[in-house]
Structures are given as structure tokens and as C-alpha cells.
Protein backbone atom coordinates (compact mmCIF):
# COMPACT_ATOMS: atom_id res chain seq x y z
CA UNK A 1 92.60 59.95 99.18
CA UNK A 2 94.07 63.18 100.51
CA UNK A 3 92.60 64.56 103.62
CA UNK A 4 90.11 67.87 102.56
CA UNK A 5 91.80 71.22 103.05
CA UNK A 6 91.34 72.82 106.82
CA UNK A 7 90.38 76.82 105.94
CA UNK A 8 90.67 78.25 109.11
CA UNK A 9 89.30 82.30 109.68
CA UNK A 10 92.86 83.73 109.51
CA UNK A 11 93.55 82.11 106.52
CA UNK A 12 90.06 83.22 105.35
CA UNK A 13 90.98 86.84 106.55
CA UNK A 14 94.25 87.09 104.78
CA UNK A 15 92.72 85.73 101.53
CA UNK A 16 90.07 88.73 101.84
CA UNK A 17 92.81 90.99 102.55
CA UNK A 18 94.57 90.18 99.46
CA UNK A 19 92.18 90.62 97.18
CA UNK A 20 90.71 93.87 99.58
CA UNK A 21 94.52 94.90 98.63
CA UNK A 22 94.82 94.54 94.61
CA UNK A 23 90.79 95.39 93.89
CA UNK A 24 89.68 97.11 97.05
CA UNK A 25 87.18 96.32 99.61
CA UNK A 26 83.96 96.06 97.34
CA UNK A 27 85.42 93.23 95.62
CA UNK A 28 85.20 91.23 98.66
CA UNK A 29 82.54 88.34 97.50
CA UNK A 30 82.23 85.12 99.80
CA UNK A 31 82.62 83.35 96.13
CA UNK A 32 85.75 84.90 95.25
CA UNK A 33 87.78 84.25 98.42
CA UNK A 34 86.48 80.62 98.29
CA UNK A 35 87.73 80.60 94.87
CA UNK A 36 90.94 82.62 95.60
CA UNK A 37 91.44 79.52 98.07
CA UNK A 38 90.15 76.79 96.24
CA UNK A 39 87.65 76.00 98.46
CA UNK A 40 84.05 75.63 98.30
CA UNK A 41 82.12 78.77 100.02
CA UNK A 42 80.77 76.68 102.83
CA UNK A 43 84.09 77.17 105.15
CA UNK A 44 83.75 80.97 104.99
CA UNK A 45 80.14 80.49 106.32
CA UNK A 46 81.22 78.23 108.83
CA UNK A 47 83.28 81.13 110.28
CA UNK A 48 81.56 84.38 109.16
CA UNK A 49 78.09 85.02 109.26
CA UNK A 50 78.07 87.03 105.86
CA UNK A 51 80.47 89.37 103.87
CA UNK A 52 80.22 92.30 105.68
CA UNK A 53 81.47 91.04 108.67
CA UNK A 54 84.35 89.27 106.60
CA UNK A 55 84.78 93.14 105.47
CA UNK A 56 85.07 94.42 109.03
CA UNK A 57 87.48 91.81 109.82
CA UNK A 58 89.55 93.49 106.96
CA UNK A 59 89.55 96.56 107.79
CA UNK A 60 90.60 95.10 111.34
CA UNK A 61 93.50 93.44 109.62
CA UNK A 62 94.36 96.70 108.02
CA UNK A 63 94.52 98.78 110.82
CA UNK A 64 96.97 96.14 112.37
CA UNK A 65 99.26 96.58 109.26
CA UNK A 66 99.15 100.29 109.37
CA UNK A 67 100.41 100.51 113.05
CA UNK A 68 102.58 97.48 112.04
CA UNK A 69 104.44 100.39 110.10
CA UNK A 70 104.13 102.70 112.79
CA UNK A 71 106.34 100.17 114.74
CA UNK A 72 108.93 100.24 112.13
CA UNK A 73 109.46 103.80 112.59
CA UNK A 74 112.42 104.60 114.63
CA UNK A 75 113.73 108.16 113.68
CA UNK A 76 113.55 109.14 117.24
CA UNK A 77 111.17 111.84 116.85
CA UNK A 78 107.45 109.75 117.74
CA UNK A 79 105.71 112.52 115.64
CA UNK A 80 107.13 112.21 112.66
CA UNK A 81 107.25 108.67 112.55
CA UNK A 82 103.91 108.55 112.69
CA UNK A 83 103.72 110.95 109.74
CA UNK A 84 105.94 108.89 108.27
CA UNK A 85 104.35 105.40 108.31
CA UNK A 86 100.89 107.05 107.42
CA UNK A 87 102.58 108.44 103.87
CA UNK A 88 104.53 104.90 103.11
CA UNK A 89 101.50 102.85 104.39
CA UNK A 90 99.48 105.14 101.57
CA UNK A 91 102.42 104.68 99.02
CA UNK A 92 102.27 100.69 99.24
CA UNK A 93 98.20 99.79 99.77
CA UNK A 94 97.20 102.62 97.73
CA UNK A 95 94.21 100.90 96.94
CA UNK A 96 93.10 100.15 100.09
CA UNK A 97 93.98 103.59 101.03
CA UNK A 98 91.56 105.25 98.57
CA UNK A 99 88.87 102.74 99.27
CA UNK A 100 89.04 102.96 103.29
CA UNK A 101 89.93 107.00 103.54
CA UNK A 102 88.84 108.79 100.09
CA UNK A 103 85.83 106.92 99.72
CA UNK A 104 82.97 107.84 101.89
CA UNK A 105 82.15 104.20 103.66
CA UNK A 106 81.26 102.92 106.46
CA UNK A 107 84.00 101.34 107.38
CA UNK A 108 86.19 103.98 109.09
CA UNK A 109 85.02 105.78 111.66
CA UNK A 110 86.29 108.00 114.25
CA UNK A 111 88.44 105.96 116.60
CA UNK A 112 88.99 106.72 120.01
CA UNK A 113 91.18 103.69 121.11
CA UNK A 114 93.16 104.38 117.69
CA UNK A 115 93.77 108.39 118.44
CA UNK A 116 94.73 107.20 122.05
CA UNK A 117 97.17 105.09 120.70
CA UNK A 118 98.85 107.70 118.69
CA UNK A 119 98.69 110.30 121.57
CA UNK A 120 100.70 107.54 123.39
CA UNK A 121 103.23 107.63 120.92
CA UNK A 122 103.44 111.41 120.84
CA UNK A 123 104.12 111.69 124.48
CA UNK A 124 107.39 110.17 123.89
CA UNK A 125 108.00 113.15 121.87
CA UNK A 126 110.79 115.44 124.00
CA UNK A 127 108.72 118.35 121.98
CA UNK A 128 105.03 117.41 123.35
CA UNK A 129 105.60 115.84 126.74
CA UNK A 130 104.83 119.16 128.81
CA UNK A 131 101.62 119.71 126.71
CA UNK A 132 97.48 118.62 127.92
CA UNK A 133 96.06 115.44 125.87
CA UNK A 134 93.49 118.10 124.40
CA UNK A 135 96.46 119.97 123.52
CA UNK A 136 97.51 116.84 121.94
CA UNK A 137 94.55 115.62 120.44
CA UNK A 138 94.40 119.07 118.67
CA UNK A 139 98.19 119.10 117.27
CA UNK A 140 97.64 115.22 115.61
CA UNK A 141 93.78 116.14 113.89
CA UNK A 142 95.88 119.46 112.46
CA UNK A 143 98.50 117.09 111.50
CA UNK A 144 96.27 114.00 110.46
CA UNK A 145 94.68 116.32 108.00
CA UNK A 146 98.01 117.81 106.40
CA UNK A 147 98.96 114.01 105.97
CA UNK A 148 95.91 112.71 104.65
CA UNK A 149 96.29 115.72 102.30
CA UNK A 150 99.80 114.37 101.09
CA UNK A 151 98.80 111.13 101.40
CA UNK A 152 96.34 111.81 98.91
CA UNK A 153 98.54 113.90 96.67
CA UNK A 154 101.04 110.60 96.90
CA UNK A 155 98.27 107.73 96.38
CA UNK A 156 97.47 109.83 92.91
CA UNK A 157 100.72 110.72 91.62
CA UNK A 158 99.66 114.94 92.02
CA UNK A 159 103.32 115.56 93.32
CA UNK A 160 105.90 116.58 91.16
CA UNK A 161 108.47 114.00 89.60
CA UNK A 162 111.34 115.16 91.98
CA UNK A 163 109.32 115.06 95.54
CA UNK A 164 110.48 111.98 96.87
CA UNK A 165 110.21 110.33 99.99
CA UNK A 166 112.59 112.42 101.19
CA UNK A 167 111.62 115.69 100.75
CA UNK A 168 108.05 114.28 102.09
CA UNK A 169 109.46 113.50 105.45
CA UNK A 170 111.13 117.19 105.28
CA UNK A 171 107.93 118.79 104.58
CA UNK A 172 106.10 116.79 107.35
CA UNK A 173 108.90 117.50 109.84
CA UNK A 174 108.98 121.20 109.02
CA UNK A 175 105.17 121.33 108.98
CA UNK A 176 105.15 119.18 112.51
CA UNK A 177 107.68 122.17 114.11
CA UNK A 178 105.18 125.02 112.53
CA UNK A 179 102.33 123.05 114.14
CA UNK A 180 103.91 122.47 117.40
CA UNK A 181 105.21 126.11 117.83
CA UNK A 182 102.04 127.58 116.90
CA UNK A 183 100.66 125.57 119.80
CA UNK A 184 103.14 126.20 122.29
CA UNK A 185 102.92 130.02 121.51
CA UNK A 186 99.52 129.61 121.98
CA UNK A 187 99.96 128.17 125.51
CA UNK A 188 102.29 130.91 126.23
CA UNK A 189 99.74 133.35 125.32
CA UNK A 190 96.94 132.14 127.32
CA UNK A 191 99.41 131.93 130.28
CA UNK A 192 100.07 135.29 129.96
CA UNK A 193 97.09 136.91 129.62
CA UNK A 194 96.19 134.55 133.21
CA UNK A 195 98.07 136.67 134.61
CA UNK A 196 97.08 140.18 133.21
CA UNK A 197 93.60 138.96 134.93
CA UNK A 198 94.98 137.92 138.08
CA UNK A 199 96.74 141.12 138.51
């Protein structure tokens, strides 16, 4: 007699994820992962109280693979590439894309250790070294929300035939510069009207 199957919570996880990735998050069922892994249902209790912390674990396992793709970027520029991985991450979990940012959920929340991260990354940037981290924090939300815009646009097929990946990166490159001018003519500004009132 063959020895019974050993499920063990990464396997469990990844199961999830799969099916998280072709149907989306609400078709998570403690049934249908134990059937997804021929298994009965009583190893997935064994390692997670209930479904909805099998969904958080998910979503974990999501986040990991989008900054997985962040990682892959190497253009040299820190900003863009994280443009970048957010529109091919979009293009290639579309569904788990719509469910975890177009759908209103629970599941993602603001993330402080996540934006922290990313302002990390931006530092490297030879453009956004000399600025604050509120400075910071303000140039990624403006460009987190152009993204999720195109991200959006690309997840639903609303861009035209001929705007490839490409002519994405272009656009968030040349929107990145716009952004990060705007803000260092901002800094300028202030700086000069300092010292108007210290005169």
C-alpha cells in the first residue's frame, strides 16, 4: 500500500493561488483546493483555521510575486521599473489584478511596509536621491495612480491595437519625468520664496 500523500501549507498555498489566479480570489473554497489536490479537506484544516485566512495567505503569496517582478526589472532607472513590473504583473494575473485592485475587498489595504519598500527602490533613482521621503511618498501615490489607471486600461483591452508594451513604458517614463519635474520645480519654488521671507 502506498504511503498517504503529505499536503504541506505551501503546497496548500500554491494550490489556492492557482485557482485564486484562473477564477479569482472568491473561488477559493477549502473543497476545491482539496479537490484541486486530490486530497480530502481535512489537511487544509490541519493547517488553516478557515478560508479566509487561506485567502490572506494568497494575497501574501501575491504580493511576493508582484515584487518578484519588481526584481526582474533592471533598466537602470528604479522608477520606471517599478512602473514597469506593476503594468506586466497586471498584463499576466489579470484576474487577480481585477479581483485584488478593481474590486472593492478587503484584502488590500494601504501598506506602509510595501510603500517603504518602493521608496527604497526610488532612492536609487540618480533623479530622486536629493528629494524628502514625503517628497517621495507624494511622487509614487501621483504615479501609483497613473499606473493603476493604465493598468486598468491594459487588464481590459481599452488601449488601442498598436499601444504595446513599448510605447507603455514610453508613456510611463515620459509621465515619470513630468511628475518628477513638476516636483522639483516645486521645491525650487518654495526655496525661493524662503528666501523672499528671510530677506
Amino acid at each position: 500500500m502506498a504511503p498517504p500523500k503529505k499536503f504541506t501549507r505551501e503546497k496548500i498555498i500554491e494550490t489556492a493561488f492557482e485557482i485564486a489566479k484562473a477564477e479569482g480570489i472568491d473561488a477559493i473554497t477549502i473543497r476545491k483546493v482539496a479537490k484541486k489536490m486530490g486530497s480530502s479537506i481535512a489537511p487544509i484544516y490541519v493547517n488553516f483555521t478557515d478560508v479566509e485566512q487561506l485567502i490572506q495567505e494568497v494575497v501574501a503569496k501575491t504580493l511576493e510575486v508582484s515584487r518578484h517582478f519588481l526584481n526582474e526589472q533592471q533598466s537602470g532607472e528604479p522608477f520606471l521599473d517599478i512602473g514597469i513590473a506593476s503594468i506586466r504583473f497586471a498584463k499576466q494575473y489579470s484576474v487577480l489584478f481585477r479581483d485584488l485592485v478593481m474590486k472593492n475587498n478587503g484584502h488590500m489595504v494601504h501598506n506602509e511596509d510595501h510603500v517603504n519598500i518602493l521608496i527604497q527602490q526610488m532612492k536609487k533613482d540618480t533623479l530622486l536621491q536629493d528629494f524628502p521621503y514625503e517628497e517621495l511618498k507624494q511622487i509614487l501615490l501621483k504615479m501609483q495612480i497613473f499606473q493603476t489607471g493604465l493598468s486598468v486600461m491594459v487588464t481590459n483591452d481599452l488601449l488601442p491595437d498598436d499601444f504595446n508594451e513599448e510605447k507603455m513604458i514610453e508613456m510611463l517614463d515620459s509621465t515619470a519625468k513630468d511628475v518628477i519635474t513638476a516636483a522639483r520645480l516645486r521645491q525650487s519654488n518654495q526655496m525661493s520664496e524662503g528666501e523672499i521671507y528671510d530677506e
